[in-house]
N, C-alpha and C. Protein backbone atom coordinates (compact mmCIF):
# COMPACT_ATOMS: atom_id res chain seq x y z
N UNK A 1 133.23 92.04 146.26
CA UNK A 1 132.79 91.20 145.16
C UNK A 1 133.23 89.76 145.43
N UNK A 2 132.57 88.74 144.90
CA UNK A 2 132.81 87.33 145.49
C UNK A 2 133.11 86.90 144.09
N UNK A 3 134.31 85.70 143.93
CA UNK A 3 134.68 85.06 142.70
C UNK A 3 133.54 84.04 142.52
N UNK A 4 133.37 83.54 141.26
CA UNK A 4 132.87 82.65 140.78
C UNK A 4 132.98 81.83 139.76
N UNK A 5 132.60 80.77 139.25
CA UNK A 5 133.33 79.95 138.23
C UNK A 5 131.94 79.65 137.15
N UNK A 6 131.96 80.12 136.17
CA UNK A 6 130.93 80.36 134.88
C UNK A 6 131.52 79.10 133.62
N UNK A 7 130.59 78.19 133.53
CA UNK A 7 130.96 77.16 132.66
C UNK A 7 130.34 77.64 131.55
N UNK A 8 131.20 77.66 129.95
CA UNK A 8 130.41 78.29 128.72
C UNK A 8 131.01 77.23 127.99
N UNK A 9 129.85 77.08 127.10
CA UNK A 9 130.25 76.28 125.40
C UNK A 9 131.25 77.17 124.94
N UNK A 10 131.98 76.39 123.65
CA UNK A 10 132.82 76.88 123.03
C UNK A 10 132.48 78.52 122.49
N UNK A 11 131.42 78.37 121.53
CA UNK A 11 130.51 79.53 120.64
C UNK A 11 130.12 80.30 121.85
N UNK A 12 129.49 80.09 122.83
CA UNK A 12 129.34 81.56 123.86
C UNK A 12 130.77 81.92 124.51
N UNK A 13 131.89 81.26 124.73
CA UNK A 13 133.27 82.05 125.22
C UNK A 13 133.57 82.87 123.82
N UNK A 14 133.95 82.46 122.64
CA UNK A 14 134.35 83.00 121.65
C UNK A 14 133.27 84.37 121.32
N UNK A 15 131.76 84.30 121.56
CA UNK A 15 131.46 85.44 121.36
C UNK A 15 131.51 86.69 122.79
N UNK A 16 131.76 85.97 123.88
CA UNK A 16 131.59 87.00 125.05
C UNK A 16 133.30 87.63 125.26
N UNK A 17 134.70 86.33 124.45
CA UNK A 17 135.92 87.33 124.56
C UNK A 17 136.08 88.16 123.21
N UNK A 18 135.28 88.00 122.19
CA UNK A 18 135.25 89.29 121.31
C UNK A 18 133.94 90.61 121.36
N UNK A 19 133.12 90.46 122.38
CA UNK A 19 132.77 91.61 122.65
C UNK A 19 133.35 91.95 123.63
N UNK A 20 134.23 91.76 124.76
CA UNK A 20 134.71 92.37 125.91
C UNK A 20 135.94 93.06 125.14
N UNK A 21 136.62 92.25 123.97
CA UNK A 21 137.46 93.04 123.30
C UNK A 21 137.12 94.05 122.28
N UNK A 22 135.94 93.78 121.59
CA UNK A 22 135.14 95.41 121.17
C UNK A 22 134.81 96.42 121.82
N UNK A 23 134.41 96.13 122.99
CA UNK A 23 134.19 97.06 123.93
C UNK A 23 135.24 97.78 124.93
N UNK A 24 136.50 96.84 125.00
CA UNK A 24 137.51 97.45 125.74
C UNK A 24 137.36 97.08 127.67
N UNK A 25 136.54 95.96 127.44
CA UNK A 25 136.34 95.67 129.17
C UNK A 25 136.56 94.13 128.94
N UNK A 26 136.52 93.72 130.39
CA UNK A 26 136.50 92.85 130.70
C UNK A 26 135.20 91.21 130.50
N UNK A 27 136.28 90.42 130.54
CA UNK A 27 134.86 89.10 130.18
C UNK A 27 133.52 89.79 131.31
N UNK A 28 134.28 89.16 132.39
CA UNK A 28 133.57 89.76 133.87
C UNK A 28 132.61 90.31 133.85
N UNK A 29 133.53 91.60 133.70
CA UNK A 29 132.15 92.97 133.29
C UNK A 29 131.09 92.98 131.95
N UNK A 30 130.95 92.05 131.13
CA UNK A 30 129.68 91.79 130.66
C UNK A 30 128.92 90.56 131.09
N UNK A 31 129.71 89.86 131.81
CA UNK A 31 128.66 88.96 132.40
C UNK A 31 127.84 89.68 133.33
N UNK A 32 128.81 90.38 134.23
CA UNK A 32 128.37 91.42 135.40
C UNK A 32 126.98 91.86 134.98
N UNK A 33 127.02 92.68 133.93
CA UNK A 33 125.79 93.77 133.21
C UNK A 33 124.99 92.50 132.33
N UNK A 34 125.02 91.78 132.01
CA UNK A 34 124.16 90.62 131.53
C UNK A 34 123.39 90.19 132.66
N UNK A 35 124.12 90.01 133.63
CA UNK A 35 122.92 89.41 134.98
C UNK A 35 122.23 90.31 135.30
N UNK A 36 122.88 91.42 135.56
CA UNK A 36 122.60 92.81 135.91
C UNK A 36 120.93 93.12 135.15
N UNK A 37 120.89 93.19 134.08
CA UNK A 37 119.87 93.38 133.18
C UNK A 37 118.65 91.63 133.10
N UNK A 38 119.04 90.99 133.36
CA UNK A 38 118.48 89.68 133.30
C UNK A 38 117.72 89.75 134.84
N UNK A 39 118.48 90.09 135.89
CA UNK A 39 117.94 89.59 137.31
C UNK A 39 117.04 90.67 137.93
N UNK A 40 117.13 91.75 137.57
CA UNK A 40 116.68 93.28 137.98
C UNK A 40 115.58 92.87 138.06
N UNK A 41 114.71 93.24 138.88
CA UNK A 41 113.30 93.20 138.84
C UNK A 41 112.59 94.02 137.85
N UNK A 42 111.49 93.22 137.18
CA UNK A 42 111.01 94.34 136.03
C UNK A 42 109.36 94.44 136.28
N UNK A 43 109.26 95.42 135.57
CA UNK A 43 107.59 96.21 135.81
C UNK A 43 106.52 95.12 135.32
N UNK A 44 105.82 95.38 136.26
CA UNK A 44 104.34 94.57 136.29
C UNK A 44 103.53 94.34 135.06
N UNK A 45 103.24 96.10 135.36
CA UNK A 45 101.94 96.53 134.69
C UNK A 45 100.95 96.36 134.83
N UNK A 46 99.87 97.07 134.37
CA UNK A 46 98.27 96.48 134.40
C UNK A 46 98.02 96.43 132.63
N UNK A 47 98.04 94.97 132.58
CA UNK A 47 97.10 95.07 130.95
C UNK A 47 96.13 95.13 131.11
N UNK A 48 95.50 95.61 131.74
CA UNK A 48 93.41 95.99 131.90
C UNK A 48 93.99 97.35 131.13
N UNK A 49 95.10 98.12 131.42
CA UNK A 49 95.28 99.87 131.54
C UNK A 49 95.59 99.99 129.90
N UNK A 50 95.91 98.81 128.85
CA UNK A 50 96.49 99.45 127.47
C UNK A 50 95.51 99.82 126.86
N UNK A 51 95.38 101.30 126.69
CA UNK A 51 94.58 101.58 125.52
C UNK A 51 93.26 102.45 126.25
N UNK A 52 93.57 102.56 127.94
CA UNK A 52 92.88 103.58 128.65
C UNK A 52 92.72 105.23 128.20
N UNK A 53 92.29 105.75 128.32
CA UNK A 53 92.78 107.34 128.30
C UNK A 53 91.15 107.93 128.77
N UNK A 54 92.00 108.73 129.57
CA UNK A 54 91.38 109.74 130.94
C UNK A 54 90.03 110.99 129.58
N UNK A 55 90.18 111.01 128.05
CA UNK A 55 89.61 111.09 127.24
C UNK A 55 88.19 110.20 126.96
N UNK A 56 87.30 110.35 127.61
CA UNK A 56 86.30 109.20 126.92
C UNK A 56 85.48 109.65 125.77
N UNK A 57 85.71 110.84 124.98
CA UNK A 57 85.16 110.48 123.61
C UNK A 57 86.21 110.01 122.70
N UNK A 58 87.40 109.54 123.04
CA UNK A 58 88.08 109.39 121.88
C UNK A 58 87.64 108.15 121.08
N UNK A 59 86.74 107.34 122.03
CA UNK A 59 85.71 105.95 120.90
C UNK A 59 85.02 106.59 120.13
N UNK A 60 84.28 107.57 120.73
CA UNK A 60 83.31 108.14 119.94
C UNK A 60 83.67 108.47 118.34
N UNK A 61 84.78 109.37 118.59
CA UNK A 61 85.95 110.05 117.75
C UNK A 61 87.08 108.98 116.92
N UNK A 62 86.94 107.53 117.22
CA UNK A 62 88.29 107.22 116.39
C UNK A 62 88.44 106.74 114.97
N UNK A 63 87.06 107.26 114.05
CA UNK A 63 87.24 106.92 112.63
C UNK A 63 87.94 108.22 112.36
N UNK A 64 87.25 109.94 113.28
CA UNK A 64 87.77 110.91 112.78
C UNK A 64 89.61 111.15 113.03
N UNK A 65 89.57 110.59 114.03
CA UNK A 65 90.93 110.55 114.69
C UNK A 65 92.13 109.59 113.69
N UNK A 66 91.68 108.52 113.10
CA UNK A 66 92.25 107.91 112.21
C UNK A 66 92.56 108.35 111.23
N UNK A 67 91.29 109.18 110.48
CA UNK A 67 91.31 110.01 109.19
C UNK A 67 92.64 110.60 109.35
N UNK A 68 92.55 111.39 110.62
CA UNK A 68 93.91 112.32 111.02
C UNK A 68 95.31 112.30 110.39
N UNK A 69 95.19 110.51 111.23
CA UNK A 69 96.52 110.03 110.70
C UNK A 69 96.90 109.06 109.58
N UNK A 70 95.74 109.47 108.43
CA UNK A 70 96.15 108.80 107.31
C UNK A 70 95.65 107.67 106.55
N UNK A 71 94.55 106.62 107.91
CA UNK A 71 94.34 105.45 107.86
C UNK A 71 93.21 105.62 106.92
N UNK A 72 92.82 104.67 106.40
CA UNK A 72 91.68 104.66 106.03
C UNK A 72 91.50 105.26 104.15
N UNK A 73 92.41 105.76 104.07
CA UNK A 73 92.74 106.54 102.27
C UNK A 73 93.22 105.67 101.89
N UNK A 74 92.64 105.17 100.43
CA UNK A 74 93.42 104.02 99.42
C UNK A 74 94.48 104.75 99.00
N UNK A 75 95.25 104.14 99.03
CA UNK A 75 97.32 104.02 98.52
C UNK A 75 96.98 104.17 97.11
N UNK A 76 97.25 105.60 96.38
CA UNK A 76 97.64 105.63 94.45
C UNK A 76 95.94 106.73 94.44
């Protein structure tokens, strides 16, 4: 592991040494898992794909399919 020197405002030290002390770890180790989760490479996706399904009557089907779940009935 290599040292490093992390410059923080007042209000981000005071909140990162009372969660390392809620948690029972170290400053370190939530910066550690903060980068950790920040730098990770994250998923693509295809937004062409939301709302695909290998189903092609479910257009046909989605007032009945709605009924299903409720939509569409006046409230009282």
């Amino acid at each position: 592991m290599e040292r490093t020197t992390v410059y923080l405002d007042e209000v981000t030290k005071k909140l990162l040494k009372a969660a390392a002390r809620r948690r029972h770890i170290t400053e370190a180790e939530i910066i550690r898992e903060a980068l950790a989760l920040h730098l990770r490479p994250r998923r693509q996706g295809n937004p062409r794909a939301v709302g695909r399904s290998s189903d092609q009557g479910v257009a046909q089907r989605i007032d009945e399919a709605l009924a299903e779940l409720g939509f569409g009935r006046s409230a009282g």
